[in-house]
PDB file of N, CA and C in Angstrom:
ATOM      1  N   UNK A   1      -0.009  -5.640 -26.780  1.00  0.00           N
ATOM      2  CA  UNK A   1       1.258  -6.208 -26.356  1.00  0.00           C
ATOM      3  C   UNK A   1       1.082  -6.874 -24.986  1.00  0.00           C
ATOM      4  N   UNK A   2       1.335  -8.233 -25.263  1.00  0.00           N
ATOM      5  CA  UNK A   2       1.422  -8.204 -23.675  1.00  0.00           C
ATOM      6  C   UNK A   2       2.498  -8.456 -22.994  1.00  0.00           C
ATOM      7  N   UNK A   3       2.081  -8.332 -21.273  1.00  0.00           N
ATOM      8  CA  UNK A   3       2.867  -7.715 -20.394  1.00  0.00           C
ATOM      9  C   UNK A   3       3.391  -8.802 -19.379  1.00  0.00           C
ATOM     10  N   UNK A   4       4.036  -8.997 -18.855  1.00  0.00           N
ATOM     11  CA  UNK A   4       4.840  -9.911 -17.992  1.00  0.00           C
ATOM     12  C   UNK A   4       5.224  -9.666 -16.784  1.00  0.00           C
ATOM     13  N   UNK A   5       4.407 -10.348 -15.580  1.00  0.00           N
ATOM     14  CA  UNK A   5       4.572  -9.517 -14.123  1.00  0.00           C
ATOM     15  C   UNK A   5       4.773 -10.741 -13.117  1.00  0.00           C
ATOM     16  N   UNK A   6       5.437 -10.540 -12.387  1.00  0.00           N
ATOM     17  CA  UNK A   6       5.411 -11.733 -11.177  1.00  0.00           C
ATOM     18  C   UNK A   6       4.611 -11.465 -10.408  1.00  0.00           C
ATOM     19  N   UNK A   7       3.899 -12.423 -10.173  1.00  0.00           N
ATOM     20  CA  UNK A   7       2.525 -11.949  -8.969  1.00  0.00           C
ATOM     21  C   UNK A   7       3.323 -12.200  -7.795  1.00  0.00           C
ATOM     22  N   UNK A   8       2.580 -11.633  -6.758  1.00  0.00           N
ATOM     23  CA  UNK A   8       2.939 -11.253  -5.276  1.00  0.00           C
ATOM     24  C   UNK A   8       1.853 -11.580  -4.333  1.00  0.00           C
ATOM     25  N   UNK A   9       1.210 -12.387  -4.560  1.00  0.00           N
ATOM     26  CA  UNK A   9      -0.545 -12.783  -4.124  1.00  0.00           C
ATOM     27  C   UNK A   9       0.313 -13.812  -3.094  1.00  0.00           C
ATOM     28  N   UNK A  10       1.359 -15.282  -3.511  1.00  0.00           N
ATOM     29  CA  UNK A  10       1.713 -16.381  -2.604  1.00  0.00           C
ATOM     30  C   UNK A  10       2.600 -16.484  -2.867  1.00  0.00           C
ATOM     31  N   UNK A  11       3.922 -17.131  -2.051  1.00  0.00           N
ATOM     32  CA  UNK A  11       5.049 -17.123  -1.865  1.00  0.00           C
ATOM     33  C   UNK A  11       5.769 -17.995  -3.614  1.00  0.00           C
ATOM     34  N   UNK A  12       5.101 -18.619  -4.628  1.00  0.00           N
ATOM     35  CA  UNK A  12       5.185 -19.378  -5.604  1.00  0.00           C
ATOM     36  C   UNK A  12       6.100 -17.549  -6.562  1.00  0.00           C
ATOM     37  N   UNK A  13       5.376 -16.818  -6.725  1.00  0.00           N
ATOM     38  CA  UNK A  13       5.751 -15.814  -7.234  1.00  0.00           C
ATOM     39  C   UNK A  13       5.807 -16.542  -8.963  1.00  0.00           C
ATOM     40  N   UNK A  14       4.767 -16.580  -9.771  1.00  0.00           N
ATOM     41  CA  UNK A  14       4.141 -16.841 -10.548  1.00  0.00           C
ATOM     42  C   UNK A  14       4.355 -16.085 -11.817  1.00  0.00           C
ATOM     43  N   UNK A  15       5.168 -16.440 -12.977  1.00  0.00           N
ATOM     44  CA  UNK A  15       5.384 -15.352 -14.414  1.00  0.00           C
ATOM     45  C   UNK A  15       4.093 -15.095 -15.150  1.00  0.00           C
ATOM     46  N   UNK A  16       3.700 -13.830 -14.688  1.00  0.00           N
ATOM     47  CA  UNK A  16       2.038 -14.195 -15.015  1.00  0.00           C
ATOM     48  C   UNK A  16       2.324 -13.138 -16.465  1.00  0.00           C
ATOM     49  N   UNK A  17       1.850 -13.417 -17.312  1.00  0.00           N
ATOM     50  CA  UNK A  17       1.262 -12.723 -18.860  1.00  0.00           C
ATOM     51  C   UNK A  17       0.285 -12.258 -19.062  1.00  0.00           C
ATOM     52  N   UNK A  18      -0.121 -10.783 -18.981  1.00  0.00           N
ATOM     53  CA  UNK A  18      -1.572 -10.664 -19.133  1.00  0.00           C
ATOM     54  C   UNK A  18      -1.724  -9.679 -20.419  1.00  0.00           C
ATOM     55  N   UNK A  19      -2.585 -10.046 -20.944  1.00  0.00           N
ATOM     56  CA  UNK A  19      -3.075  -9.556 -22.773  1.00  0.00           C
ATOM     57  C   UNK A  19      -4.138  -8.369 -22.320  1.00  0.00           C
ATOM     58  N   UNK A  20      -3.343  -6.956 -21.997  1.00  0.00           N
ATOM     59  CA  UNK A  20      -4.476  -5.832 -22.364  1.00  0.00           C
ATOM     60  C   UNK A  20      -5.567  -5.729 -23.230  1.00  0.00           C
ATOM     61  N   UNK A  21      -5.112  -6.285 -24.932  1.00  0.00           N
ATOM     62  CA  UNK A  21      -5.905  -6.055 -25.948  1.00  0.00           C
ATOM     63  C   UNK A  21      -7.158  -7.341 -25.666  1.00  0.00           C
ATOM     64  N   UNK A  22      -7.007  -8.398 -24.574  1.00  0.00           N
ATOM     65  CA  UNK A  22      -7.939  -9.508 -24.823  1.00  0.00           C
ATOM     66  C   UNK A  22      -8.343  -9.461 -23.741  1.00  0.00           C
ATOM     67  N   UNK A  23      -9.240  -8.429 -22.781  1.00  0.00           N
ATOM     68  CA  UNK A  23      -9.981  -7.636 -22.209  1.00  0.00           C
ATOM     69  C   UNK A  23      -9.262  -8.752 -20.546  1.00  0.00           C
ATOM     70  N   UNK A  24      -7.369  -8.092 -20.750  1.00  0.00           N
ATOM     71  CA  UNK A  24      -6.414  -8.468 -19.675  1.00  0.00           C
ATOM     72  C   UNK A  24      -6.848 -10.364 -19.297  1.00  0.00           C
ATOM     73  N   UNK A  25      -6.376 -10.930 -20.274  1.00  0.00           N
ATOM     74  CA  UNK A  25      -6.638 -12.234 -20.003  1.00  0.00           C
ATOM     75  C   UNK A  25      -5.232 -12.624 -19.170  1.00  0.00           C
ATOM     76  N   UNK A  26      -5.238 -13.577 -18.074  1.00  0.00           N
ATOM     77  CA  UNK A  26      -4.234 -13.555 -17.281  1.00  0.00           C
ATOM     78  C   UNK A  26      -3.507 -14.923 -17.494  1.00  0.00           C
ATOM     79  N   UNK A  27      -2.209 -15.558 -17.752  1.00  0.00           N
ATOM     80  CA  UNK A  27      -2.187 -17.066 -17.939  1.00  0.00           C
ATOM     81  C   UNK A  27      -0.698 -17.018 -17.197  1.00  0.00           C
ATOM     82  N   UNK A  28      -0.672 -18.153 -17.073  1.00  0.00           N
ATOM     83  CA  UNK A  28       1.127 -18.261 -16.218  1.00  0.00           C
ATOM     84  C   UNK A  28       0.702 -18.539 -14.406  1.00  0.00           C
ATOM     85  N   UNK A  29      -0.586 -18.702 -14.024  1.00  0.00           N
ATOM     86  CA  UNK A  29      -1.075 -18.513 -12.776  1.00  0.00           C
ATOM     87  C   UNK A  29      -0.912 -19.874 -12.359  1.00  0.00           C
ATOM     88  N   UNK A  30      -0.587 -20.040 -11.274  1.00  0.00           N
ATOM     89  CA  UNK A  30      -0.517 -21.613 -10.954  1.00  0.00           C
ATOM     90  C   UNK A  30      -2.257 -21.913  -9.636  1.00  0.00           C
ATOM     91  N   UNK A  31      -2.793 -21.059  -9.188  1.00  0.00           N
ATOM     92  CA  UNK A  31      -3.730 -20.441  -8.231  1.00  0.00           C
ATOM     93  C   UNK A  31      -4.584 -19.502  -9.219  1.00  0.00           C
ATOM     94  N   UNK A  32      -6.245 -19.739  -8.868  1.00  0.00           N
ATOM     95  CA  UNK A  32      -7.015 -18.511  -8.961  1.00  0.00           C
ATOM     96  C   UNK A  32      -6.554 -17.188  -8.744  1.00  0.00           C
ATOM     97  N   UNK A  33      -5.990 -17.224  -7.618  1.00  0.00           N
ATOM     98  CA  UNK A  33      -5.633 -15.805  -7.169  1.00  0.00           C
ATOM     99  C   UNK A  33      -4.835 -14.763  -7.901  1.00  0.00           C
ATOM    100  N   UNK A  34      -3.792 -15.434  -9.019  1.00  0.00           N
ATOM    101  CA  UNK A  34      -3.217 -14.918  -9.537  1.00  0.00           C
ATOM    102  C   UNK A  34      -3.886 -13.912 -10.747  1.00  0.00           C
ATOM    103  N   UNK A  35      -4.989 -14.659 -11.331  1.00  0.00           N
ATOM    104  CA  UNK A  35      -6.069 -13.929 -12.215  1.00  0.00           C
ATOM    105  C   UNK A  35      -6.393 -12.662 -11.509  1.00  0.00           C
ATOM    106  N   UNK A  36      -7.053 -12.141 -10.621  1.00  0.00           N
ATOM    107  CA  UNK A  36      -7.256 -10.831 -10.567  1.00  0.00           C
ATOM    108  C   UNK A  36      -6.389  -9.835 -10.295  1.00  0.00           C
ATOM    109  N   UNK A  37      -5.147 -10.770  -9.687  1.00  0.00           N
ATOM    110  CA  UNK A  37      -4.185  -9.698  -9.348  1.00  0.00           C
ATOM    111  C   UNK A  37      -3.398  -9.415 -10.350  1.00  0.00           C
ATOM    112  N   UNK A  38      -2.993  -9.988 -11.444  1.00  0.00           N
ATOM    113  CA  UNK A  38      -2.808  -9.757 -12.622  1.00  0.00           C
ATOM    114  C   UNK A  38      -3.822  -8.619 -13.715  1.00  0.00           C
ATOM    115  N   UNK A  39      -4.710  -8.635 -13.327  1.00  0.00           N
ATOM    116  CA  UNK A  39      -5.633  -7.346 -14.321  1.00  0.00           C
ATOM    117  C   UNK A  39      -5.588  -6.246 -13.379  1.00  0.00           C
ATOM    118  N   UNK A  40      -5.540  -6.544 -12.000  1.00  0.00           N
ATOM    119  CA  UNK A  40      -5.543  -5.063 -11.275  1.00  0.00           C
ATOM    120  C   UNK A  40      -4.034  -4.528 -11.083  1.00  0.00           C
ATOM    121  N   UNK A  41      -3.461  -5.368 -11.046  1.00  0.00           N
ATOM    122  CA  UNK A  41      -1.449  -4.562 -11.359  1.00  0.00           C
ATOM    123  C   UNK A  41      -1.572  -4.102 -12.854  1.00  0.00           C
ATOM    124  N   UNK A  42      -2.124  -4.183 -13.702  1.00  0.00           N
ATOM    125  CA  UNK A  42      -2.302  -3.526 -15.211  1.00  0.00           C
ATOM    126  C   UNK A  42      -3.249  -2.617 -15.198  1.00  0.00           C
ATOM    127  N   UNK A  43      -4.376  -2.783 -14.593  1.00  0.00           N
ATOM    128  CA  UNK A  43      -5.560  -1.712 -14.693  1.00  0.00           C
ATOM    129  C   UNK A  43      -5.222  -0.511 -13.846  1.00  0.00           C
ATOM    130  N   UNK A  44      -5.070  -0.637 -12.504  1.00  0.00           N
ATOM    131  CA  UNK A  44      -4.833  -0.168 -11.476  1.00  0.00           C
ATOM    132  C   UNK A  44      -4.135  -0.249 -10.271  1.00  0.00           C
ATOM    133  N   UNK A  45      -2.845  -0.665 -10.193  1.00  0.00           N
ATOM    134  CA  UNK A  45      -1.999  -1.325  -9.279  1.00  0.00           C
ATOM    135  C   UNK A  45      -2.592  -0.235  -8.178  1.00  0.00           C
ATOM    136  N   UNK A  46      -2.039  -1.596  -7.121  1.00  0.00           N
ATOM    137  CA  UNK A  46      -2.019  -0.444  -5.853  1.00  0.00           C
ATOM    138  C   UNK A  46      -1.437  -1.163  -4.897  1.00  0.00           C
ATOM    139  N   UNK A  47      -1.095  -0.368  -3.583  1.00  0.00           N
ATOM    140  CA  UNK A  47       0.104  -0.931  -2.109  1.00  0.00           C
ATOM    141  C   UNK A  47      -0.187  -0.141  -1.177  1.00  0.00           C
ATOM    142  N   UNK A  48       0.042  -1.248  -0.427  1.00  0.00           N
ATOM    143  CA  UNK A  48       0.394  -0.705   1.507  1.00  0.00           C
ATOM    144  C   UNK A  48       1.456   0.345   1.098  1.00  0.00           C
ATOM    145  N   UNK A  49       0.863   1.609   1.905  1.00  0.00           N
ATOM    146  CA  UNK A  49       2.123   2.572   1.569  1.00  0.00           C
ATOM    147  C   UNK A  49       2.863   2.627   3.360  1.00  0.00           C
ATOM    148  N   UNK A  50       3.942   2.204   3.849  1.00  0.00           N
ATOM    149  CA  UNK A  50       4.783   2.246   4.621  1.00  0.00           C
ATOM    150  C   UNK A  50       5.636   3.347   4.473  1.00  0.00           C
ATOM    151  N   UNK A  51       5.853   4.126   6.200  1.00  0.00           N
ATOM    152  CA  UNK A  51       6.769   5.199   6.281  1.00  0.00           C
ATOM    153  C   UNK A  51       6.903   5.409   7.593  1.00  0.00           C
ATOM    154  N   UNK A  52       7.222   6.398   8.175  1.00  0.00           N
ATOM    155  CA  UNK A  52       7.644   7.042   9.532  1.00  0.00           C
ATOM    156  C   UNK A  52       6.827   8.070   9.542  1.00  0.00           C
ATOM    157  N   UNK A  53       6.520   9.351  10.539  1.00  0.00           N
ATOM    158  CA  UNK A  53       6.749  10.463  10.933  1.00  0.00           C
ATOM    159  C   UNK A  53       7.456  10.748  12.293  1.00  0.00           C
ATOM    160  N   UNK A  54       6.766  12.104  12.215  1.00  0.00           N
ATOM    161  CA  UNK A  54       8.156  12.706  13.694  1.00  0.00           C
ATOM    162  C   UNK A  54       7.016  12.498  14.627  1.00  0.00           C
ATOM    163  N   UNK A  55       7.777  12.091  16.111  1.00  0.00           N
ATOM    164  CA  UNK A  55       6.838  12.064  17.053  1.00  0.00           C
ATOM    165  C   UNK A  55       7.644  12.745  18.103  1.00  0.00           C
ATOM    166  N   UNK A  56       7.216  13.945  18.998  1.00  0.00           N
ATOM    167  CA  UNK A  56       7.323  14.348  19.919  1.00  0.00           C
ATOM    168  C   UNK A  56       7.214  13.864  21.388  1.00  0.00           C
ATOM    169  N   UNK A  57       7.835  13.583  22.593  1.00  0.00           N
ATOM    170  CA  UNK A  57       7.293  13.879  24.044  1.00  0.00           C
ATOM    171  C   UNK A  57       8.021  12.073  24.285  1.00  0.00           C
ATOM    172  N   UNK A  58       8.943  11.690  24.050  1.00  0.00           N
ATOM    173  CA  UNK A  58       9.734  10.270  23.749  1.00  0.00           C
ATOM    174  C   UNK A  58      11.256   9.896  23.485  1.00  0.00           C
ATOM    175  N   UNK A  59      11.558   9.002  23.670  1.00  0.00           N
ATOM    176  CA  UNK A  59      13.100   8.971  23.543  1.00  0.00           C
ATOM    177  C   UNK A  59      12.918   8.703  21.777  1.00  0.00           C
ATOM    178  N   UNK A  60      11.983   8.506  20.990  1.00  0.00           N
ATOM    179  CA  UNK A  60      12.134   7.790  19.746  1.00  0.00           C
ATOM    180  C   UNK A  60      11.904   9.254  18.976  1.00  0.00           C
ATOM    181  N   UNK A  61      12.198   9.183  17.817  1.00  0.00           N
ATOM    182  CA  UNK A  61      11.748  10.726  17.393  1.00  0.00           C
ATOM    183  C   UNK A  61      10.819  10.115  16.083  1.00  0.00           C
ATOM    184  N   UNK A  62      10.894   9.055  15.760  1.00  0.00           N
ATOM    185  CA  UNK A  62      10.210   8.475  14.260  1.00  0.00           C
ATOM    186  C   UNK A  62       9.282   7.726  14.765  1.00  0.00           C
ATOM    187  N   UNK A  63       7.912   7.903  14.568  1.00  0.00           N
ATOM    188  CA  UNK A  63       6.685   6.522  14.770  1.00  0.00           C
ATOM    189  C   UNK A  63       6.234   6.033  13.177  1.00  0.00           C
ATOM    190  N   UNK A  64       6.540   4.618  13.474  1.00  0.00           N
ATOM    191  CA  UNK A  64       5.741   4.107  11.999  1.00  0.00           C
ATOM    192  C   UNK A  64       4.358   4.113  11.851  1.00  0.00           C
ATOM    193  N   UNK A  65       4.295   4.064  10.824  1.00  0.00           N
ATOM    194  CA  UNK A  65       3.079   4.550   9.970  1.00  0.00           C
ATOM    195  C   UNK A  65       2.535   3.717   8.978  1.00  0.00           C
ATOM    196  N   UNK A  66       1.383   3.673   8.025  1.00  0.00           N
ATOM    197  CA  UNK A  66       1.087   2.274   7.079  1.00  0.00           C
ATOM    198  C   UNK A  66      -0.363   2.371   6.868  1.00  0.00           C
ATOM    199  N   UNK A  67      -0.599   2.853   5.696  1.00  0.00           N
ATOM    200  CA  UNK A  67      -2.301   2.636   5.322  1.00  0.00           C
ATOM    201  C   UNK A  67      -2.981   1.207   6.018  1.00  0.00           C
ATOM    202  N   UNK A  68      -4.312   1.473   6.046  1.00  0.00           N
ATOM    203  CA  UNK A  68      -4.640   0.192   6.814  1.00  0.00           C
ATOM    204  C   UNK A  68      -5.248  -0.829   5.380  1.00  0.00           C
ATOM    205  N   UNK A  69      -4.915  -0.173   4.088  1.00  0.00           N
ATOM    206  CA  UNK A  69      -5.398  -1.268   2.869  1.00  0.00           C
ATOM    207  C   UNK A  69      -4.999  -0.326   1.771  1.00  0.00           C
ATOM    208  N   UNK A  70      -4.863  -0.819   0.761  1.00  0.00           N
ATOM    209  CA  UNK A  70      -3.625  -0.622  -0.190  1.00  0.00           C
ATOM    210  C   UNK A  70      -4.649   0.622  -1.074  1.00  0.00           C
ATOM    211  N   UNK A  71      -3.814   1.681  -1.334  1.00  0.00           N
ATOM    212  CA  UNK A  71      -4.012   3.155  -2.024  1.00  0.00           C
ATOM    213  C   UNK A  71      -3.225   2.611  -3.291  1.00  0.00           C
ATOM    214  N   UNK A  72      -4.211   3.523  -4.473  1.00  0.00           N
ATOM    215  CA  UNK A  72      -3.422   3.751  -5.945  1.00  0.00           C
ATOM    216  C   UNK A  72      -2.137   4.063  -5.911  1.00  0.00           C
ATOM    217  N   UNK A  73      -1.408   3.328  -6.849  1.00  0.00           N
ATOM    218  CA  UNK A  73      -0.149   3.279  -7.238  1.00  0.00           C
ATOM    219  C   UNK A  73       0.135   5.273  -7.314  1.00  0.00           C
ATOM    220  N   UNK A  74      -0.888   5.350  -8.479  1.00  0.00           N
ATOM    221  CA  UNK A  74      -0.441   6.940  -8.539  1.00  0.00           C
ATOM    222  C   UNK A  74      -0.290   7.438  -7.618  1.00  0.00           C
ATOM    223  N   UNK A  75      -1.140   7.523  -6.334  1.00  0.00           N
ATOM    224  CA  UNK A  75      -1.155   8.797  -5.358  1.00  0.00           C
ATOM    225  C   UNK A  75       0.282   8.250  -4.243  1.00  0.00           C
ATOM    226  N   UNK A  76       0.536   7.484  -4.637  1.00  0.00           N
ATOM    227  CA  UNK A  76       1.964   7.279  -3.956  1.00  0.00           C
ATOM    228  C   UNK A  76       2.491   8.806  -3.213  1.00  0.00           C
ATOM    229  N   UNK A  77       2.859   9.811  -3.963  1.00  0.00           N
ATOM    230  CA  UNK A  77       3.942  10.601  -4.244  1.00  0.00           C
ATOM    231  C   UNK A  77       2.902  11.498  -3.163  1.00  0.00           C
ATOM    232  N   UNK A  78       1.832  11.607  -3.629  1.00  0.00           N
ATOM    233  CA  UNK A  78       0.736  12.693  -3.056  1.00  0.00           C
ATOM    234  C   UNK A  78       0.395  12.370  -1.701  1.00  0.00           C
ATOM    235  N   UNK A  79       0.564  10.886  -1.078  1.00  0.00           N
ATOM    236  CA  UNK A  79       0.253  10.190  -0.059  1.00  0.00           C
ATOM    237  C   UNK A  79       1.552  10.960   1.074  1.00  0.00           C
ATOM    238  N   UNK A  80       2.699  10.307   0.285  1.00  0.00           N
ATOM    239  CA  UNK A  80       4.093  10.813   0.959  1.00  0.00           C
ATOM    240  C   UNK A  80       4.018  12.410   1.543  1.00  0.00           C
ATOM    241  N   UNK A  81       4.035  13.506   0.548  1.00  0.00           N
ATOM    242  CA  UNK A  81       3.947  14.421   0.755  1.00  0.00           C
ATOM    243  C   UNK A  81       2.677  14.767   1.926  1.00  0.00           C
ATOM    244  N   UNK A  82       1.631  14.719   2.263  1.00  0.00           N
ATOM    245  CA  UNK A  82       0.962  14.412   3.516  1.00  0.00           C
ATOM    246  C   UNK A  82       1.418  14.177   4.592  1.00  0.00           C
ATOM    247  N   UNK A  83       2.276  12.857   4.264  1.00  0.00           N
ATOM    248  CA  UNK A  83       2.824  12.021   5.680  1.00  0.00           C
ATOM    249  C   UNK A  83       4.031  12.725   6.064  1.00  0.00           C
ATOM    250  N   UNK A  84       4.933  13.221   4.892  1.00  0.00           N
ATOM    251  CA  UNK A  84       5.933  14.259   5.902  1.00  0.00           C
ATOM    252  C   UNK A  84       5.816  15.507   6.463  1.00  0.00           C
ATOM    253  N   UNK A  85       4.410  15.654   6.272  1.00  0.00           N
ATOM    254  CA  UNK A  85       3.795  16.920   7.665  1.00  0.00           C
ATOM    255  C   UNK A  85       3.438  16.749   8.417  1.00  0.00           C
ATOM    256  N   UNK A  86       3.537  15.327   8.939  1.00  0.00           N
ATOM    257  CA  UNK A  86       2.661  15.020  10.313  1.00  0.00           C
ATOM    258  C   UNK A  86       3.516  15.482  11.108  1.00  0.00           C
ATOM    259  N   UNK A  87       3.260  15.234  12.359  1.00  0.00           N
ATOM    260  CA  UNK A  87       4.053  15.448  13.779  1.00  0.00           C
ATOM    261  C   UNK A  87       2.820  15.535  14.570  1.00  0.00           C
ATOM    262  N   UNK A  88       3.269  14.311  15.541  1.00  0.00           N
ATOM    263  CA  UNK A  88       2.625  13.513  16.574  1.00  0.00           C
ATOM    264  C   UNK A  88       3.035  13.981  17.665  1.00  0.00           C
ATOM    265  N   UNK A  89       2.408  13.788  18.921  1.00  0.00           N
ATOM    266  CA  UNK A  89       3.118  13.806  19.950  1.00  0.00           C
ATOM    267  C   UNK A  89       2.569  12.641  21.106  1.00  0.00           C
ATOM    268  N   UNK A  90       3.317  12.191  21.995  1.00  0.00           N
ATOM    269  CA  UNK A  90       3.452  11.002  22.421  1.00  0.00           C
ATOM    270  C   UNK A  90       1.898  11.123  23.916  1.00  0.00           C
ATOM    271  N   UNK A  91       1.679   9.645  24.185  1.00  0.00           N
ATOM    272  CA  UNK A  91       1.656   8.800  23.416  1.00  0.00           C
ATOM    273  C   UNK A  91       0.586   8.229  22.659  1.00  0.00           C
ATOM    274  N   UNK A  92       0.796   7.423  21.934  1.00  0.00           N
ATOM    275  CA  UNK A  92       0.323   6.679  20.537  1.00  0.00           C
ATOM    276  C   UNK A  92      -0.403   5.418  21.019  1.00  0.00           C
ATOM    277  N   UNK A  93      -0.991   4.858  20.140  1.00  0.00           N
ATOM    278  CA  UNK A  93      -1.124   3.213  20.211  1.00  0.00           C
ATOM    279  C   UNK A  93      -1.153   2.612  18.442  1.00  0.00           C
ATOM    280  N   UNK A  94      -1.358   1.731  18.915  1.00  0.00           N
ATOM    281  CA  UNK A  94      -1.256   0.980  17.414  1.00  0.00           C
ATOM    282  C   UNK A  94      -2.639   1.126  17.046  1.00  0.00           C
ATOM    283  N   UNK A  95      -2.604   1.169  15.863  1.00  0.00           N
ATOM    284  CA  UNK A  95      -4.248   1.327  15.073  1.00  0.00           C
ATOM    285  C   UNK A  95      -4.826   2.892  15.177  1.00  0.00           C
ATOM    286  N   UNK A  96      -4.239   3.756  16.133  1.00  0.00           N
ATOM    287  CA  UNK A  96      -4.596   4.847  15.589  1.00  0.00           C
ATOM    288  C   UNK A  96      -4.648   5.369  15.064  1.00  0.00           C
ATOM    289  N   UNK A  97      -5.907   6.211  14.499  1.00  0.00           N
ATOM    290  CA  UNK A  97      -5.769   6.974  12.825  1.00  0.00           C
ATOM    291  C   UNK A  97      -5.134   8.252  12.826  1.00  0.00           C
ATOM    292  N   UNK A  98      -4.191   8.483  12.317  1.00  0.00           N
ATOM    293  CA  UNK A  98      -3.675   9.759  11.860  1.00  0.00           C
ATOM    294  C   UNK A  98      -3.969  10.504  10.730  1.00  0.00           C
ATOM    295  N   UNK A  99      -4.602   9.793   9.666  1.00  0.00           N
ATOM    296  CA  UNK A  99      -4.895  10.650   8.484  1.00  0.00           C
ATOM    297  C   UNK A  99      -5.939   9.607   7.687  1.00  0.00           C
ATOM    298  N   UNK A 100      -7.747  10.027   8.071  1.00  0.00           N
ATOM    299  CA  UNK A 100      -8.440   9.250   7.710  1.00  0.00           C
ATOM    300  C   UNK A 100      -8.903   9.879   5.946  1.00  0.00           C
ATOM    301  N   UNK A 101      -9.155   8.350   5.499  1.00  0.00           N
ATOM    302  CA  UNK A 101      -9.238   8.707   3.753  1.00  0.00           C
ATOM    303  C   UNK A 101      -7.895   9.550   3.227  1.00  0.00           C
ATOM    304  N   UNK A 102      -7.088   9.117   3.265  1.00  0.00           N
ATOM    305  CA  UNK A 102      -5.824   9.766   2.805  1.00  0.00           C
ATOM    306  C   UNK A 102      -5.665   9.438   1.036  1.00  0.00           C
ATOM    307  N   UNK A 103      -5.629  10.245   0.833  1.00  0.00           N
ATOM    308  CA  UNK A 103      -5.849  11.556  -0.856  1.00  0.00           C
ATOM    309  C   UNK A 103      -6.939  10.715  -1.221  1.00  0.00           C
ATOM    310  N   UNK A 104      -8.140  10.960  -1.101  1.00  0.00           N
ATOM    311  CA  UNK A 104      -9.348  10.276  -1.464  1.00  0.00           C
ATOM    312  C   UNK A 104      -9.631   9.104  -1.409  1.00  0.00           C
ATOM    313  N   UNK A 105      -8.747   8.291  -1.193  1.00  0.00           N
ATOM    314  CA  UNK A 105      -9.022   6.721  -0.666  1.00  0.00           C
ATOM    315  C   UNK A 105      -9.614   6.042   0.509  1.00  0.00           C
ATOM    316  N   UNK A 106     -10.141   4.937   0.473  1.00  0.00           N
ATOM    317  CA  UNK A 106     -11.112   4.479   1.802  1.00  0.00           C
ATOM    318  C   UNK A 106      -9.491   4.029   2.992  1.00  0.00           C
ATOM    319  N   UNK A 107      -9.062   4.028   2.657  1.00  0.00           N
ATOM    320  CA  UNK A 107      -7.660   3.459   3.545  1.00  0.00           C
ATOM    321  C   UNK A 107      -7.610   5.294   3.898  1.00  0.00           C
ATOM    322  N   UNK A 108      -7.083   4.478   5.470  1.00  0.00           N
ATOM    323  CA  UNK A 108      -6.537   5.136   6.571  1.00  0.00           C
ATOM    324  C   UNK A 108      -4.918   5.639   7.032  1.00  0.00           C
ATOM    325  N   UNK A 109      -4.701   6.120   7.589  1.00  0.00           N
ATOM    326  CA  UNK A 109      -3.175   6.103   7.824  1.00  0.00           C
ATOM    327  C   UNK A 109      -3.375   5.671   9.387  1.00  0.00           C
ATOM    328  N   UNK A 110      -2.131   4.854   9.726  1.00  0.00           N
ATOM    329  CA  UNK A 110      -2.850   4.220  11.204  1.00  0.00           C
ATOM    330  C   UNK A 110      -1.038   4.093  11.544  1.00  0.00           C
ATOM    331  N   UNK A 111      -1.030   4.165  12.750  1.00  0.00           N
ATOM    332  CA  UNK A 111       0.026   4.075  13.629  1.00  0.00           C
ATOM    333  C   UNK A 111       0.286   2.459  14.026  1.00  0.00           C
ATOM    334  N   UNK A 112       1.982   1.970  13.590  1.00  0.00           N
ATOM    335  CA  UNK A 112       2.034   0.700  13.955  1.00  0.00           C
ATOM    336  C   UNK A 112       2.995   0.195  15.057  1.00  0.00           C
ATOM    337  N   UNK A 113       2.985   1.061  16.139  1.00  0.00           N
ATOM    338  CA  UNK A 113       3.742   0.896  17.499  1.00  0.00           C
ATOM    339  C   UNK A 113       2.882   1.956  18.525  1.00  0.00           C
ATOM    340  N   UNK A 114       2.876   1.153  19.235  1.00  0.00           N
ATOM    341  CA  UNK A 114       2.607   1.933  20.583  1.00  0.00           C
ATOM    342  C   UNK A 114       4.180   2.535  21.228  1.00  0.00           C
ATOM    343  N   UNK A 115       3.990   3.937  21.322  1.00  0.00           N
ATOM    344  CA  UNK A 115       4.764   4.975  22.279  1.00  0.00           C
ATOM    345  C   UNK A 115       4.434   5.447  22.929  1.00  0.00           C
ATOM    346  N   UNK A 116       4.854   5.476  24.304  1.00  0.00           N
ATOM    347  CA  UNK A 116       4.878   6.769  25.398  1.00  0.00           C
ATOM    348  C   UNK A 116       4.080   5.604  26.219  1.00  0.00           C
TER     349      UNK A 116
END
């Protein structure tokens, strides 16, 4: 059966069709780019996972947060649960790692504001 996804690769946002049974052939692409990102949103999607934690020793009590390159769709849930045990305390910078290889992935968890 195939499947019908808007790619998210360039601002065109592209009705891409890709055929699982015809080893994920991708068509509807107006760009190369759309071809791989079309078999890997079917094979294996994956995303920047964005959030907060608590940060201590500051007028702010939430520091953002953000893998530094996109984790499996699945471990979403498993990622989250991690990130709402952190607690930081001030201060921070940007790019610092808070949780390196987070649930088995080469992506990082990295801090995206400097506090304190």
């Amino acid at each position: 059966m195939i499947e019908e996804i808007i790619c998210i690769v360039c601002p065109r946002g592209c009705h891409l069709k890709v055929d699982p049974e015809n080893d994920y052939e991708v068509t509807g692409n107006a760009c190369p780019r759309g071809i791989p990102y079309g078999k890997a949103e079917l094979k294996n999607p994956t995303r920047v996972l964005t959030s907060t934690v608590i940060i201590a020793g500051d007028d702010l009590t939430r520091c953002p947060v953000k893998t530094d390159q996109a984790i499996p769709k699945a471990k979403m849930h498993e990622a989250m649960q991690l990130i709402n045990q952190v607690k930081l305390n001030s201060p921070v910078k940007v790019g610092d790692v808070i949780i390196e290889n987070i649930v088995g992935s080469d992506a990082n968890l990295v801090v995206c504001r400097d506090i304190g």
